[in-house]
N, C-alpha and C. Protein backbone atom coordinates (compact mmCIF):
# COMPACT_ATOMS: atom_id res chain seq x y z
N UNK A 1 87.78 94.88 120.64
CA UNK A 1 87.52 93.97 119.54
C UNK A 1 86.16 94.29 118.92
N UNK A 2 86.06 93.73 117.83
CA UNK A 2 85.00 94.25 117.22
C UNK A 2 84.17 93.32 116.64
N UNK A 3 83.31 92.28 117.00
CA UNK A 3 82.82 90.97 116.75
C UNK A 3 81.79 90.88 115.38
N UNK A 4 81.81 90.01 114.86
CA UNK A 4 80.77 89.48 113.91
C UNK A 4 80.13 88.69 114.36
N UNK A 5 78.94 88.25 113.10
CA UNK A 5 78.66 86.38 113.66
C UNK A 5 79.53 85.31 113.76
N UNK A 6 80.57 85.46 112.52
CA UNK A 6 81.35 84.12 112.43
C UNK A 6 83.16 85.00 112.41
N UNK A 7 83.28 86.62 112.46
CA UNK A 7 84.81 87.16 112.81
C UNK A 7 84.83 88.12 113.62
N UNK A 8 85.97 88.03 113.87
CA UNK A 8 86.18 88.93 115.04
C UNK A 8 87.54 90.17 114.53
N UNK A 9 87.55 91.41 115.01
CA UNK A 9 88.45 92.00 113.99
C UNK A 9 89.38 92.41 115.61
N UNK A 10 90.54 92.36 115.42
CA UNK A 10 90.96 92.74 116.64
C UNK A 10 92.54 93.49 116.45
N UNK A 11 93.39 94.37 117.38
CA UNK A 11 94.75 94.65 117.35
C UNK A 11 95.62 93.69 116.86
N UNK A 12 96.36 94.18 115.65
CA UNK A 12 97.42 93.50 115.17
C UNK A 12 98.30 92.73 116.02
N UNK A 13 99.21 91.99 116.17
CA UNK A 13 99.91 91.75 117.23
C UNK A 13 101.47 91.12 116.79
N UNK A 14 102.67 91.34 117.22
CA UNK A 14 103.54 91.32 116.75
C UNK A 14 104.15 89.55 116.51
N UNK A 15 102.94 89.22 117.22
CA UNK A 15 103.08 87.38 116.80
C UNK A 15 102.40 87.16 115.79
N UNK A 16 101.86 87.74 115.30
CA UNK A 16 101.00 87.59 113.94
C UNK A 16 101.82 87.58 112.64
N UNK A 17 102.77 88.05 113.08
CA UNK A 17 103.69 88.88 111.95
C UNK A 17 104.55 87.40 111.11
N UNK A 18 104.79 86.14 111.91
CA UNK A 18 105.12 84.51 110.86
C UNK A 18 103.98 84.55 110.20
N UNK A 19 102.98 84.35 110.46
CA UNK A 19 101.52 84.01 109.77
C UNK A 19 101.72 84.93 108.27
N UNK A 20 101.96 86.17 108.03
CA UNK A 20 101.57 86.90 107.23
C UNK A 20 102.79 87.09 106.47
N UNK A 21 104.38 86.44 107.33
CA UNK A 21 105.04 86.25 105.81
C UNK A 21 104.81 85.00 104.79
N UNK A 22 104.16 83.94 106.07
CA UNK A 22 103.91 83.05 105.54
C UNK A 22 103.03 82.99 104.34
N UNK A 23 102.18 83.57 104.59
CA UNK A 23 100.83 83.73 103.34
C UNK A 23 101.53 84.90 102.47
N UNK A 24 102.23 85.52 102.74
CA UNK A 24 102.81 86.35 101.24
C UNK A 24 103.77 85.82 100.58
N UNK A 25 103.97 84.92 101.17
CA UNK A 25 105.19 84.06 100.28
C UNK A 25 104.35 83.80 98.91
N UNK A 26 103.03 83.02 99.50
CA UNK A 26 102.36 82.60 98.34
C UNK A 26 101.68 83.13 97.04
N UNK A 27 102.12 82.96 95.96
CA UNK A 27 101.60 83.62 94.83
C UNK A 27 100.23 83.44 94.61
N UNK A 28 99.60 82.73 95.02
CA UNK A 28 98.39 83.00 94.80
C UNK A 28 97.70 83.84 95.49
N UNK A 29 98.25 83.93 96.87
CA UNK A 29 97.63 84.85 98.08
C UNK A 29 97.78 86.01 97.22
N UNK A 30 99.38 86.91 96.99
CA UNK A 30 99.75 88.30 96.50
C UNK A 30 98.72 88.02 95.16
N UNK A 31 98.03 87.38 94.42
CA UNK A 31 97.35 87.52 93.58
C UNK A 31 96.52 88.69 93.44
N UNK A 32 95.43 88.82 94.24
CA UNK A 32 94.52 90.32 94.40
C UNK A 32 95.00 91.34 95.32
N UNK A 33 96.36 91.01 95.63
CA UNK A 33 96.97 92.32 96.49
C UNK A 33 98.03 93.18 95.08
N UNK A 34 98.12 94.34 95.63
CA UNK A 34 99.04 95.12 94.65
C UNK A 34 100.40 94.89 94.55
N UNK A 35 100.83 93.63 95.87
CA UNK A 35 102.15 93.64 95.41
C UNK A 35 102.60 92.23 94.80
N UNK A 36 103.72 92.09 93.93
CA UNK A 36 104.16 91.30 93.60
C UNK A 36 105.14 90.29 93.94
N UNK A 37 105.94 90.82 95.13
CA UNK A 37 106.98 90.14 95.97
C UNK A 37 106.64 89.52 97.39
N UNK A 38 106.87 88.42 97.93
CA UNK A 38 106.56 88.58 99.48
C UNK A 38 107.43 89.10 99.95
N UNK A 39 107.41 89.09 101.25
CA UNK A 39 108.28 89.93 102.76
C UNK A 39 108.92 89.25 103.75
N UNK A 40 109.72 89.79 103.69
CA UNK A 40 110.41 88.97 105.07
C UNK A 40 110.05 89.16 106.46
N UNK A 41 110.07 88.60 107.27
CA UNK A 41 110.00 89.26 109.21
C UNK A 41 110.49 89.93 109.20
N UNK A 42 111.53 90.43 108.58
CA UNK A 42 112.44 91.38 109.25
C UNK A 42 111.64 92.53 108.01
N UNK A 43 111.02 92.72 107.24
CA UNK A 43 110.42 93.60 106.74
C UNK A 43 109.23 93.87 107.28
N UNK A 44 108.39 92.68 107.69
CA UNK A 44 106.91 92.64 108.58
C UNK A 44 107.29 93.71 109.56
N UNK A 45 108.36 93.13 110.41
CA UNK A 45 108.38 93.71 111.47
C UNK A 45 108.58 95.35 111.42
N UNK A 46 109.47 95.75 110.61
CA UNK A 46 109.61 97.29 110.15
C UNK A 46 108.12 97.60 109.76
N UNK A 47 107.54 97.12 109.18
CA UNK A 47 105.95 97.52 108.62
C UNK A 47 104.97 97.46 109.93
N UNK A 48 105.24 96.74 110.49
CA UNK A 48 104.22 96.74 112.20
C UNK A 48 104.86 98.25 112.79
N UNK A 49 106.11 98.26 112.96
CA UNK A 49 106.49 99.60 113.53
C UNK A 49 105.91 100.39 113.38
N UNK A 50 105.72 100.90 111.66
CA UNK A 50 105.47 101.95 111.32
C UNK A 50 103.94 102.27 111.10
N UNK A 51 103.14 101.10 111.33
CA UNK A 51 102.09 101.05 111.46
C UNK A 51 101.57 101.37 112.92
N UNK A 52 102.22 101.28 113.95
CA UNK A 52 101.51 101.66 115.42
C UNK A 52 102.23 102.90 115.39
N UNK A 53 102.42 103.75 114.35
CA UNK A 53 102.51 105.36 114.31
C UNK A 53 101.43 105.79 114.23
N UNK A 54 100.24 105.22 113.22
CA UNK A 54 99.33 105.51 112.60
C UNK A 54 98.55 106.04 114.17
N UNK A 55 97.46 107.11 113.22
CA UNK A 55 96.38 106.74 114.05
C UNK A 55 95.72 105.89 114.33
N UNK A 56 95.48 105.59 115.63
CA UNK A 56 94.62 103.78 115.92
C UNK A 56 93.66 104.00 114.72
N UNK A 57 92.74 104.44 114.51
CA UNK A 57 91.84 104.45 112.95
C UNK A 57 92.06 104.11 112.06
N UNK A 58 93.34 104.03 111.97
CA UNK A 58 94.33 103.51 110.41
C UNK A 58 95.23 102.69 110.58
N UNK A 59 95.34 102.05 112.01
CA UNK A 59 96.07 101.13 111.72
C UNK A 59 95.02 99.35 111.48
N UNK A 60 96.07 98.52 110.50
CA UNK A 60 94.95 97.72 110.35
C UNK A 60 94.28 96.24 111.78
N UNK A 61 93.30 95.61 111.45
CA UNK A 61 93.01 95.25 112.34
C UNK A 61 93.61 93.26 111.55
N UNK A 62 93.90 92.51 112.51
CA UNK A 62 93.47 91.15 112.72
C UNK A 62 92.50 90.50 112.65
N UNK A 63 92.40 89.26 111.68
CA UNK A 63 90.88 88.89 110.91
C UNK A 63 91.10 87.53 111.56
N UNK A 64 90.11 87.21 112.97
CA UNK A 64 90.20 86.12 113.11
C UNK A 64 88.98 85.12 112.82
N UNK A 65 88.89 83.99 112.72
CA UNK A 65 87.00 83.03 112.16
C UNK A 65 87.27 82.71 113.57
N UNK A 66 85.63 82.52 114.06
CA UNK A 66 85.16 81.27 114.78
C UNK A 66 85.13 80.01 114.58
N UNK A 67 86.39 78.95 114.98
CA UNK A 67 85.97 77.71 114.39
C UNK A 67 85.23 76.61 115.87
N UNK A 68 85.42 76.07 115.80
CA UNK A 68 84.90 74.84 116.63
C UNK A 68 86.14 75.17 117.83
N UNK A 69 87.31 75.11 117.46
CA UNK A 69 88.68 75.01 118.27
C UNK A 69 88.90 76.56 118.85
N UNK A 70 87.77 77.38 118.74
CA UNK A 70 88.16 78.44 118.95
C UNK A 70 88.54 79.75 117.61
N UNK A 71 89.13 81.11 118.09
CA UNK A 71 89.45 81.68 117.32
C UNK A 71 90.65 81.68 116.40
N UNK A 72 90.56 81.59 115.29
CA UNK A 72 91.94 81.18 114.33
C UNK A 72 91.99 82.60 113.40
N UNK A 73 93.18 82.66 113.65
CA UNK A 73 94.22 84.05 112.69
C UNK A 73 93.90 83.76 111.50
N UNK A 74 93.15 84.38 110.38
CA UNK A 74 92.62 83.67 108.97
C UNK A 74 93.70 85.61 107.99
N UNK A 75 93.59 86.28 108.35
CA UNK A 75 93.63 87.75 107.76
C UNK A 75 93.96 88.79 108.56
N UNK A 76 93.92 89.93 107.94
CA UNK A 76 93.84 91.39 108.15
C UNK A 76 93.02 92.00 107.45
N UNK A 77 92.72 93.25 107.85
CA UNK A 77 91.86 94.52 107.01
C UNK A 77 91.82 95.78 107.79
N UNK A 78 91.35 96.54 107.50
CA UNK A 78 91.31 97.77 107.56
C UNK A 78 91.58 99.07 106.76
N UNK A 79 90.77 100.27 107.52
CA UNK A 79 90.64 101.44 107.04
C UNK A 79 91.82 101.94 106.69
N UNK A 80 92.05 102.96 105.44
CA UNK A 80 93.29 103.51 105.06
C UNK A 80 93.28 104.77 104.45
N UNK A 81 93.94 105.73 104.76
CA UNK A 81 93.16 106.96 104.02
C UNK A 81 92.49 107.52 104.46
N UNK A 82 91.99 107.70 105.42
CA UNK A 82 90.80 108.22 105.82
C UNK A 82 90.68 110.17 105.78
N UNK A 83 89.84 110.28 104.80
CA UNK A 83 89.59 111.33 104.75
C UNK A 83 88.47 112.04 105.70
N UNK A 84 88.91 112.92 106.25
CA UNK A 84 87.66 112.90 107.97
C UNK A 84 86.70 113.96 107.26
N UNK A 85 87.33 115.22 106.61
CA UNK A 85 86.72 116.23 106.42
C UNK A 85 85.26 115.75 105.36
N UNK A 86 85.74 114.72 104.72
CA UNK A 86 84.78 114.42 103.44
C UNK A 86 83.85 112.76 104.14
N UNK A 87 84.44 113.05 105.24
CA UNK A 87 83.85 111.31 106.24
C UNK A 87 84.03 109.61 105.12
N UNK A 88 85.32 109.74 104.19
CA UNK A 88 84.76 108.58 103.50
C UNK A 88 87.04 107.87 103.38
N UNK A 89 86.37 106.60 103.46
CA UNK A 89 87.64 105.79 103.28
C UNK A 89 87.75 104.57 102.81
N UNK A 90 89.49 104.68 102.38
CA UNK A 90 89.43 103.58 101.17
C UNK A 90 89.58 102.21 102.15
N UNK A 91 89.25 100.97 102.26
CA UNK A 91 89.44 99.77 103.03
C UNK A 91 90.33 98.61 101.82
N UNK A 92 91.09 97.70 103.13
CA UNK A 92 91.67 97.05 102.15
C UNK A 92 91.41 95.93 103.33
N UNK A 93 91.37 94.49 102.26
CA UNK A 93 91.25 93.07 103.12
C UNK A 93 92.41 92.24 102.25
N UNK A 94 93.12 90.84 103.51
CA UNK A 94 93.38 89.99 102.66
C UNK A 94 93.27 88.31 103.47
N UNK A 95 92.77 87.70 103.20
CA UNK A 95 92.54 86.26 103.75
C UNK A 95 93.59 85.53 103.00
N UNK A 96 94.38 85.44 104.22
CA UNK A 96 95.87 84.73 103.75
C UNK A 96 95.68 83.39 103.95
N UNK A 97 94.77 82.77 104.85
CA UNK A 97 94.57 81.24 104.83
C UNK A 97 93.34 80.79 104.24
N UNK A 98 94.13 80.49 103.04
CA UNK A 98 92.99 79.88 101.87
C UNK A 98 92.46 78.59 102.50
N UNK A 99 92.39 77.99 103.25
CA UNK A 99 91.32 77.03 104.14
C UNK A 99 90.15 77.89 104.31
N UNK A 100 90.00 78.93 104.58
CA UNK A 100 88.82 80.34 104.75
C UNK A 100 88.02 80.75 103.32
N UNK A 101 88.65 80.49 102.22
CA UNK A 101 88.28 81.36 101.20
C UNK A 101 87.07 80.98 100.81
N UNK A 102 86.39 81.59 100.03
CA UNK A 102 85.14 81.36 99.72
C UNK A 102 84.40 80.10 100.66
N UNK A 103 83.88 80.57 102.02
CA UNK A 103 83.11 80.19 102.69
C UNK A 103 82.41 81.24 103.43
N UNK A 104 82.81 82.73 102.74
CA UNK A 104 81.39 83.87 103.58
C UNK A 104 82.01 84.17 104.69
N UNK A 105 83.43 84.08 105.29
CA UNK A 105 84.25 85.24 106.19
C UNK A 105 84.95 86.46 105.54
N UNK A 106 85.19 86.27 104.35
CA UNK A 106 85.11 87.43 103.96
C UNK A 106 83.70 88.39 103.34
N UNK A 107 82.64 88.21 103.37
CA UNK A 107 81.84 88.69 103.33
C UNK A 107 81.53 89.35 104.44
N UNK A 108 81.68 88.28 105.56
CA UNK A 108 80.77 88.81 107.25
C UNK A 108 82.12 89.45 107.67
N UNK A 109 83.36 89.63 107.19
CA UNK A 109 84.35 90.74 107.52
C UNK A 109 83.89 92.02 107.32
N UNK A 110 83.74 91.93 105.61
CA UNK A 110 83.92 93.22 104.81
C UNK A 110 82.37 93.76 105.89
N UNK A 111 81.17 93.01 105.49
CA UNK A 111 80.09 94.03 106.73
C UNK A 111 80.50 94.18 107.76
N UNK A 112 81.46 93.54 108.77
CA UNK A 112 81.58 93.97 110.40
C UNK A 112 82.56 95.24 110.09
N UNK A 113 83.45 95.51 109.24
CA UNK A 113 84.45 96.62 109.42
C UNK A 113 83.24 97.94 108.62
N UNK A 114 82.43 97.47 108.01
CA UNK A 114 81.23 98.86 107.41
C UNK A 114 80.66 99.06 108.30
N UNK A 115 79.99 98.11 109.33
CA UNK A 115 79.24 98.65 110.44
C UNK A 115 79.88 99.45 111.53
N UNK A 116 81.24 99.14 112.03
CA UNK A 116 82.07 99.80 112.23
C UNK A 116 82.15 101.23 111.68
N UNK A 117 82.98 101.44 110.38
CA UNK A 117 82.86 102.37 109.88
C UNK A 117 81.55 103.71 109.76
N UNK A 118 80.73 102.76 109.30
CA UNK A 118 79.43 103.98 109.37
C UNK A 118 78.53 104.24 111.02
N UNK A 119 78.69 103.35 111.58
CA UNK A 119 78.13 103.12 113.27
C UNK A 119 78.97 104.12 114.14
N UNK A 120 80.54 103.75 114.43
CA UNK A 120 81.36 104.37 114.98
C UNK A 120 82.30 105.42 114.46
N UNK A 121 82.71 105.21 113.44
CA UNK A 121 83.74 106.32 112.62
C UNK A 121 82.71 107.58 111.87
N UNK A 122 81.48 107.56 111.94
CA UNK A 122 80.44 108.36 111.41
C UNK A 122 80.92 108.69 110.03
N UNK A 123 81.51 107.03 109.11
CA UNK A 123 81.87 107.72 107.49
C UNK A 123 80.64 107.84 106.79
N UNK A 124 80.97 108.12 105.88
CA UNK A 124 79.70 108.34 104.90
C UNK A 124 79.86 107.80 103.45
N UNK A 125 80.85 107.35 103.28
CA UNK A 125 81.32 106.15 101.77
C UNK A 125 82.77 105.42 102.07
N UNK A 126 82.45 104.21 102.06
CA UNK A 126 83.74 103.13 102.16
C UNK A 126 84.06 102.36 100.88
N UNK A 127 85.09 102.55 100.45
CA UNK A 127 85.41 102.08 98.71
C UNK A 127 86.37 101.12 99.06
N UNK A 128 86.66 100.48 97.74
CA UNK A 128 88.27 99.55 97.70
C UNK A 128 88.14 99.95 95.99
N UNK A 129 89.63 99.09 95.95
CA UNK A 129 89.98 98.82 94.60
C UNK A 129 90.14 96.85 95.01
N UNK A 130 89.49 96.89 93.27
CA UNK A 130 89.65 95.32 93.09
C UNK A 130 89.91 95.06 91.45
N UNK A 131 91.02 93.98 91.47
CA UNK A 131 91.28 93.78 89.99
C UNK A 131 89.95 93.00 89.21
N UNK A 132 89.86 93.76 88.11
CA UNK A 132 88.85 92.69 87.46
C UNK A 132 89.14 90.98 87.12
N UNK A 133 90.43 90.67 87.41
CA UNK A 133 90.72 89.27 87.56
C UNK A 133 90.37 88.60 88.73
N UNK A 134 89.74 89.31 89.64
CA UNK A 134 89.39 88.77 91.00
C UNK A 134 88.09 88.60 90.94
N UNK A 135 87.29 87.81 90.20
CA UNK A 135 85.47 87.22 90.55
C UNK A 135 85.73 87.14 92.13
N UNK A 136 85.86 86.40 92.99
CA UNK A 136 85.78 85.78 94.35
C UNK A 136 85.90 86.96 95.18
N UNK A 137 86.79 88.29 94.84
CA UNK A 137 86.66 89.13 95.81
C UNK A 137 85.40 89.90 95.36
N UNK A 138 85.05 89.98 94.20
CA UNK A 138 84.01 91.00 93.90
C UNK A 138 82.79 90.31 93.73
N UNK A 139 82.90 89.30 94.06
CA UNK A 139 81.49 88.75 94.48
C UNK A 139 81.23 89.08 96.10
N UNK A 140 82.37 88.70 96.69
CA UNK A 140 82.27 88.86 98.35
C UNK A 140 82.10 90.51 99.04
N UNK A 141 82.51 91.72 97.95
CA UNK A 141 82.18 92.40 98.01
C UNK A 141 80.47 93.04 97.76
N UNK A 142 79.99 92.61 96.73
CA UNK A 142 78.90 92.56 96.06
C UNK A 142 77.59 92.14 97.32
N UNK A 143 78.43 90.80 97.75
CA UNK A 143 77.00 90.37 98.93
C UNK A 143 77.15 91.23 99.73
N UNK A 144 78.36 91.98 100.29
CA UNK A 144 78.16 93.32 100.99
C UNK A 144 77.47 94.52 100.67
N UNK A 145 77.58 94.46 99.64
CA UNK A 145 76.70 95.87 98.99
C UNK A 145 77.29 96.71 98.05
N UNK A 146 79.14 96.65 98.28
CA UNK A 146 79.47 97.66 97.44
C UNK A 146 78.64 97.54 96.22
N UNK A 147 78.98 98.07 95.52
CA UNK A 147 78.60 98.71 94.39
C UNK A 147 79.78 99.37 92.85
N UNK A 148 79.45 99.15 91.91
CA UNK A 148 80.45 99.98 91.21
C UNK A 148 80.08 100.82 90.50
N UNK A 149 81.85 101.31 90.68
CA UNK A 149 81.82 103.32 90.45
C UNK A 149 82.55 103.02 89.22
N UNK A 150 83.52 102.54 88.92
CA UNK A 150 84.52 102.97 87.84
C UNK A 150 85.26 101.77 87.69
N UNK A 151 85.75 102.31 86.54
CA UNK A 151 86.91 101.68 86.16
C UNK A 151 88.16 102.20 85.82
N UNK A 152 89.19 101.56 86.11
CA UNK A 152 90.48 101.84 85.63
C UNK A 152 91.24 100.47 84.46
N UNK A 153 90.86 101.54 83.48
CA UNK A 153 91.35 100.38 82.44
C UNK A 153 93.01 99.98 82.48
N UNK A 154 93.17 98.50 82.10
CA UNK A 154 94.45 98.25 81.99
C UNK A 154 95.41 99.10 82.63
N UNK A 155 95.38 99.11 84.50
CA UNK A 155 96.00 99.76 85.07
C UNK A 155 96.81 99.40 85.67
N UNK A 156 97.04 97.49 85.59
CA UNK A 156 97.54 96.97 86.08
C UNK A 156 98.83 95.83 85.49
N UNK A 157 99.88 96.10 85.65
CA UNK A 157 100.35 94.92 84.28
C UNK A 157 101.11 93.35 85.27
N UNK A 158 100.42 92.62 85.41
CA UNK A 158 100.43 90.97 86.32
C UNK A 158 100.61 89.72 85.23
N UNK A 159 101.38 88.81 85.68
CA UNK A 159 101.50 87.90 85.26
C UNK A 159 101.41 87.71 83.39
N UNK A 160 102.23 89.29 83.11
CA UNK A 160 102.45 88.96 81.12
C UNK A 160 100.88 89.81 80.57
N UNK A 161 99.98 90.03 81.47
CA UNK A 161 98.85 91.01 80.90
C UNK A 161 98.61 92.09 81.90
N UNK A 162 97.16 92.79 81.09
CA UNK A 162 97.19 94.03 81.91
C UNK A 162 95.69 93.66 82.42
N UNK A 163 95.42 94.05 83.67
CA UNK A 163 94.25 94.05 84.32
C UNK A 163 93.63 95.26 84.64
N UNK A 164 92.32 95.81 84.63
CA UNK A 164 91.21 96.62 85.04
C UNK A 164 91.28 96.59 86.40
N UNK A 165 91.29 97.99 86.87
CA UNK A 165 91.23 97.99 88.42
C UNK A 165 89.62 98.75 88.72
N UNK A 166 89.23 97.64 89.37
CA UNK A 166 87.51 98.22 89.60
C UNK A 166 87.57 99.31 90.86
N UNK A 167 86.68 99.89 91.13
CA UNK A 167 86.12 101.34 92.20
C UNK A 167 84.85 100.94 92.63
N UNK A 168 84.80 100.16 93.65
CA UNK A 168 83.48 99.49 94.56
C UNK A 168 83.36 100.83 95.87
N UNK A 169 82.28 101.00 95.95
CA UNK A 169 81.99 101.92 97.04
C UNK A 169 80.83 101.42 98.11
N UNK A 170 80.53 101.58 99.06
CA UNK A 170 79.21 101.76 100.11
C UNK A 170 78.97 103.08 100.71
N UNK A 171 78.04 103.28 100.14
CA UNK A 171 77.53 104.60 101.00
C UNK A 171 76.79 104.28 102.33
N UNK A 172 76.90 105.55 103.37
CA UNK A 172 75.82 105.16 104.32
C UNK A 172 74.25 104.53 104.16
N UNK A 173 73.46 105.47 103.16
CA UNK A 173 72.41 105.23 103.07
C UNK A 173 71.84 103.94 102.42
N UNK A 174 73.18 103.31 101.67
CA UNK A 174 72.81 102.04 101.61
C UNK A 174 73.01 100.84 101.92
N UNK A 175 73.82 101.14 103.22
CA UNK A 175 74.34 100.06 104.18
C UNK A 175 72.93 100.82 105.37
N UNK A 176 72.80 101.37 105.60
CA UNK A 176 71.09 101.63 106.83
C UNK A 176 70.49 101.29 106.04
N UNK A 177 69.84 101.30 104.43
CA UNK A 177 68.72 100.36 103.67
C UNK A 177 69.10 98.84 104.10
N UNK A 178 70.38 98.28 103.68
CA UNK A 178 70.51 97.34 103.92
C UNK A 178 70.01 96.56 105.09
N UNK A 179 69.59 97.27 106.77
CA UNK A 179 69.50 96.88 107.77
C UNK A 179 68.50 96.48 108.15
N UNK A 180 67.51 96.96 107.44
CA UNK A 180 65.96 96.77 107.55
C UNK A 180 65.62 95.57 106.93
């Protein structure tokens, strides 16, 4: 496991798998994710399969908070892509229990999986994509540090319009500035 102050990132687990059709049912959840449909268990479960193919490095991790009652299942995230030769990878998060949202676990996520990343995986740039309709993720990114690279105009076509897909990055050297 891989601890924060307030999350803990840990192995997927095949009981996890109600929780996360549950939250894709919801349209607001699939909101800043790329897809538009939820999933069934019986699709989760094909997607867990094919996910403990992966290399453990790529497969994603379990986003749990510290509450009072203990640890509670709030998300997932993890590394994807990982390009070894060039040390840099794309990360993806999603906090399916909006009881969590904007209270700074996704912030102290997105840093525990960078410290990770640049500490143990020795990367050297961790990016995402985020729609420009998403303030709340790209703020929570932002207190992390990413940064932006680009844009992808109207790359996205959601709910009757088209959305900008942003290119947030962290480099090493400015996640070790950050530490000091």
């Amino acid at each position: 496991m891989i601890y924060g102050d307030t999350v803990r990132l840990r192995p997927m687990e095949r009981t996890d798998l109600p929780r996360y059709v549950e939250w894709f049912a919801d349209p607001e959840v699939r909101d800043g994710l790329g897809t538009h449909l939820g999933f069934s268990l019986a699709q989760e479960e094909q997607w867990f399969e094919s996910v403990l193919k992966r290399e453990p490095n790529e497969q994603p991790f379990a986003l749990d908070a510290k509450t009072p009652d203990g640890w509670t299942l709030i998300g997932s995230m993890g590394f994807h892509e990982i390009d070894w030769r060039n040390r840099n990878a794309e990360f993806g998060i999603v906090i399916g229990d909006k009881n969590f949202w904007s209270k700074g676990y996704g912030a102290e996520a997105v840093k525990t999986l960078a410290r990770f990343g640049f500490a143990e995986l020795n990367l050297e740039r961790i990016w995402l994509r985020v729609f420009d309709n998403n303030p709340r993720a790209i703020r929570c990114y932002e207190k992390a540090g990413f940064k932006l690279e680009g844009r992808l105009r109207r790359s996205r076509f959601h709910n009757g319009s088209y959305n900008d897909t942003l290119i947030m990055a962290l480099l090493r050297g400015e996640w070790e500035e950050s530490k000091k």
